[in-house]
C-alpha atoms as a PDB file:
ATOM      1  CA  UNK A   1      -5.076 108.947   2.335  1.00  0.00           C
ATOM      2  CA  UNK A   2      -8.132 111.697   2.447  1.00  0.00           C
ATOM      3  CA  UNK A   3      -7.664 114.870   3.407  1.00  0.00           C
ATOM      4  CA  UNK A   4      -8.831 116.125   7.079  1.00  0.00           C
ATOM      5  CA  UNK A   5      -9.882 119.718   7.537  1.00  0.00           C
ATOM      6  CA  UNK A   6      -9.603 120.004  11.786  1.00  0.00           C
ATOM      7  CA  UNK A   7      -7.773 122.117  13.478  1.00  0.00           C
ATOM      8  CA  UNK A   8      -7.703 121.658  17.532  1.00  0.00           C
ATOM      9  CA  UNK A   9      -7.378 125.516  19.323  1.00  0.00           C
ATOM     10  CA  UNK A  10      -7.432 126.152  22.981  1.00  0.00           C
ATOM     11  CA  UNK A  11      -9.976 129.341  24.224  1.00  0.00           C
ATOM     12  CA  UNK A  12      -9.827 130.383  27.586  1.00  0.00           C
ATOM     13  CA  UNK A  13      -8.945 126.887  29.018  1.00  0.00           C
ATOM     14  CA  UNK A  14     -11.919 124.913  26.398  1.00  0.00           C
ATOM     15  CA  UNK A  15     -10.591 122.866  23.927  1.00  0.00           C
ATOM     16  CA  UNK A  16     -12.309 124.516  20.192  1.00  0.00           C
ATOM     17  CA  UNK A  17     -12.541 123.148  16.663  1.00  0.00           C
ATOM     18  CA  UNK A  18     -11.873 125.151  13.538  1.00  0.00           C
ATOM     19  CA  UNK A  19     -15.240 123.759  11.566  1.00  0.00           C
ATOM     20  CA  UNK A  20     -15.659 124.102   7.557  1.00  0.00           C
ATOM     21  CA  UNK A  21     -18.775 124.862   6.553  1.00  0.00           C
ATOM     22  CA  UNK A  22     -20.268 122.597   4.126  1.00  0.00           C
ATOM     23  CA  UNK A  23     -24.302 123.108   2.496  1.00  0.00           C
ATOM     24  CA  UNK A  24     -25.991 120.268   1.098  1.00  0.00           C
ATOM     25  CA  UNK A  25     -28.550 120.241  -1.689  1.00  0.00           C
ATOM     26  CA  UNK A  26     -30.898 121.499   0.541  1.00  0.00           C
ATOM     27  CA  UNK A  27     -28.909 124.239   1.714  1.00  0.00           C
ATOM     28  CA  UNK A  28     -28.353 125.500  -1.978  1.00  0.00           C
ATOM     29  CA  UNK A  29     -31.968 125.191  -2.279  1.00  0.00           C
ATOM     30  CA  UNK A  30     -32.885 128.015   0.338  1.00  0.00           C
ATOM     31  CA  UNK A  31     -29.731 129.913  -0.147  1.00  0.00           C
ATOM     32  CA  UNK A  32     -29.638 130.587  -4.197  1.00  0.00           C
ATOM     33  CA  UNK A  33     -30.976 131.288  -7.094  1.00  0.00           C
ATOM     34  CA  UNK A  34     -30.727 127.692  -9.194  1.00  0.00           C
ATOM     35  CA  UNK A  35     -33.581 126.418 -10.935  1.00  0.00           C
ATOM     36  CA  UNK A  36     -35.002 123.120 -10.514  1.00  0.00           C
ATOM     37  CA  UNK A  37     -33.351 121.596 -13.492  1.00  0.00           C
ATOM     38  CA  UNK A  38     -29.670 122.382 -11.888  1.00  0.00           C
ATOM     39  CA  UNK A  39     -30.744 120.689  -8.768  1.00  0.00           C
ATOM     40  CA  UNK A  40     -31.646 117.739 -10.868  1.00  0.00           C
ATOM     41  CA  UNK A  41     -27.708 117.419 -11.575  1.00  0.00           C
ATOM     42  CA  UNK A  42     -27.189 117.289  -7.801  1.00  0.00           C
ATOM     43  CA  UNK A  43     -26.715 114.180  -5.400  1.00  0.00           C
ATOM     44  CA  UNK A  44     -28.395 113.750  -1.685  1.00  0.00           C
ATOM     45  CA  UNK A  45     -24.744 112.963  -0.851  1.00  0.00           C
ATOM     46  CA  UNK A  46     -23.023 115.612  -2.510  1.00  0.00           C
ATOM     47  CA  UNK A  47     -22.198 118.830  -0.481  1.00  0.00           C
ATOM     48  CA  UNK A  48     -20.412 121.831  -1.688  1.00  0.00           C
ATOM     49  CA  UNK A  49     -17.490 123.596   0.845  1.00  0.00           C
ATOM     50  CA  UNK A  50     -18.178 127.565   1.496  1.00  0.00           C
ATOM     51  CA  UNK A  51     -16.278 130.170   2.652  1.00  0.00           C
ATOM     52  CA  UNK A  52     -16.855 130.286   6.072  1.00  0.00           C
ATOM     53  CA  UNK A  53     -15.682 128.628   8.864  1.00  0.00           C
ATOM     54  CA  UNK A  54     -16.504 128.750  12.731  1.00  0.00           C
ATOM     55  CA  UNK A  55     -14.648 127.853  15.727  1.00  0.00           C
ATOM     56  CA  UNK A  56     -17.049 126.342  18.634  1.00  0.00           C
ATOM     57  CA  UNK A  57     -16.445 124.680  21.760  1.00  0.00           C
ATOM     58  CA  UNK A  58     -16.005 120.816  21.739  1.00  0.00           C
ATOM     59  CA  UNK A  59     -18.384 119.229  23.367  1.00  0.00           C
ATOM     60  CA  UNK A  60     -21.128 120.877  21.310  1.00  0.00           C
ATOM     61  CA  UNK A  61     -20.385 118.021  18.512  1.00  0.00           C
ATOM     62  CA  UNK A  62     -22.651 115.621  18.593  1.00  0.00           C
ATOM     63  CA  UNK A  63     -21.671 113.531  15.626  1.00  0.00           C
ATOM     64  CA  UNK A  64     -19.265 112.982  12.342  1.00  0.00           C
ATOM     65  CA  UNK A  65     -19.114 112.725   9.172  1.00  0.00           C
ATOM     66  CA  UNK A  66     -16.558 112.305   6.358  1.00  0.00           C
ATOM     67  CA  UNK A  67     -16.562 114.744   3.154  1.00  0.00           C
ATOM     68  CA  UNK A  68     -14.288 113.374   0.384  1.00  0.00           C
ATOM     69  CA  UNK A  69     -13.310 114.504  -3.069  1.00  0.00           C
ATOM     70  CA  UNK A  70     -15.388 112.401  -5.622  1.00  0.00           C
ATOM     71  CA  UNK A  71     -12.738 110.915  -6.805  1.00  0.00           C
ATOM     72  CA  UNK A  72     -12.005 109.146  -3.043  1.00  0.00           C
ATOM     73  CA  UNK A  73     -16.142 108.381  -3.047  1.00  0.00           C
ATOM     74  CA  UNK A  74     -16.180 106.971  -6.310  1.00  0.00           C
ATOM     75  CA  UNK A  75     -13.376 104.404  -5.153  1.00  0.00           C
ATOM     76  CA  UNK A  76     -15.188 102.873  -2.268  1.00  0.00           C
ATOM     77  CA  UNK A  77     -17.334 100.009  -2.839  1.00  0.00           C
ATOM     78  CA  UNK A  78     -19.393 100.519  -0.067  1.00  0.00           C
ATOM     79  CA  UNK A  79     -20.389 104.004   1.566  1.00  0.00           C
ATOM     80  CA  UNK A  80     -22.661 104.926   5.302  1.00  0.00           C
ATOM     81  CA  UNK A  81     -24.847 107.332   5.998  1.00  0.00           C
ATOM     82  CA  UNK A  82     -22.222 109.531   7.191  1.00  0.00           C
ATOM     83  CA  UNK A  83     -20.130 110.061   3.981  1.00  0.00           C
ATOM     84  CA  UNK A  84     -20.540 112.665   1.450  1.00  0.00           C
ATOM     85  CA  UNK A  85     -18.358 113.926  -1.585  1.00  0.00           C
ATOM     86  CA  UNK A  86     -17.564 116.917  -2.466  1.00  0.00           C
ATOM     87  CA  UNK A  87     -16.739 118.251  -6.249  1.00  0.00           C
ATOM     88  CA  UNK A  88     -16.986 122.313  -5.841  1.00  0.00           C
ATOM     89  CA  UNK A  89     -17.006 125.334  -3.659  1.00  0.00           C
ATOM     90  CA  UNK A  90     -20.240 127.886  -3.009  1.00  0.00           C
ATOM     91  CA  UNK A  91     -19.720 131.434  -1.877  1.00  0.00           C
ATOM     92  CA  UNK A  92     -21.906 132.467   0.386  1.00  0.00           C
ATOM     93  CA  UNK A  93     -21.781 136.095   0.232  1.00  0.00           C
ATOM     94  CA  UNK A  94     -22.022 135.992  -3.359  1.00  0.00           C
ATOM     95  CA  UNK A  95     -24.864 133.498  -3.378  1.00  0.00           C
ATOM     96  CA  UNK A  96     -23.136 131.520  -6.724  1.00  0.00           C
ATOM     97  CA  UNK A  97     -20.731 128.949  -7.648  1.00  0.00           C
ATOM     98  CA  UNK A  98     -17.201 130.401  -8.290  1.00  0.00           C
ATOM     99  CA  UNK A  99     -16.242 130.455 -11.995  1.00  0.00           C
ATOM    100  CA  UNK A 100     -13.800 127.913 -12.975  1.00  0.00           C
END
């Protein structure tokens, strides 16, 4: 079974959703310092969870997607547009990859 990461919260009578952040390759490209041939190792569909997270209200999603480990992506046969896999963590407020 994959892992879910929501968590429902009631604010002053609106229904909120804990959100994890996640950046995609694009993201990583703005937001650090790695050089062309680390991106290279990098898939469209691969995002990397940070260290923030942000309630907001409800009805200001607008869509889904799923984020599994690679292992759960790897198993699937067939994948949509809305699936990514996820393999490692960023942190954002030291602009690197965590050491192992």
């Amino acid at each position: 079974m994959r892992s879910q990461r929501i968590a429902i919260c009631i604010l002053h009578g609106d229904h909120c959703v804990l959100i994890h952040r996640f950046y995609k390759k694009s993201d990583l490209e703005q937001a650090s310092a790695l050089t062309a041939e680390e991106m290279k190792f990098m898939a469209d569909t691969e995002v990397f969870e940070v260290n923030a997270k942000s309630r907001i209200n409800s009805r200001l999603i607008t869509g889904k997607c799923y984020v599994w480990t690679i292992e759960e992506y790897d198993e699937e046969s067939k994948v949509g547009l809305d699936v990514y896999y996820t393999r490692g963590k960023y942190d954002i407020f030291l602009v690197r990859f965590p050491c192992p």
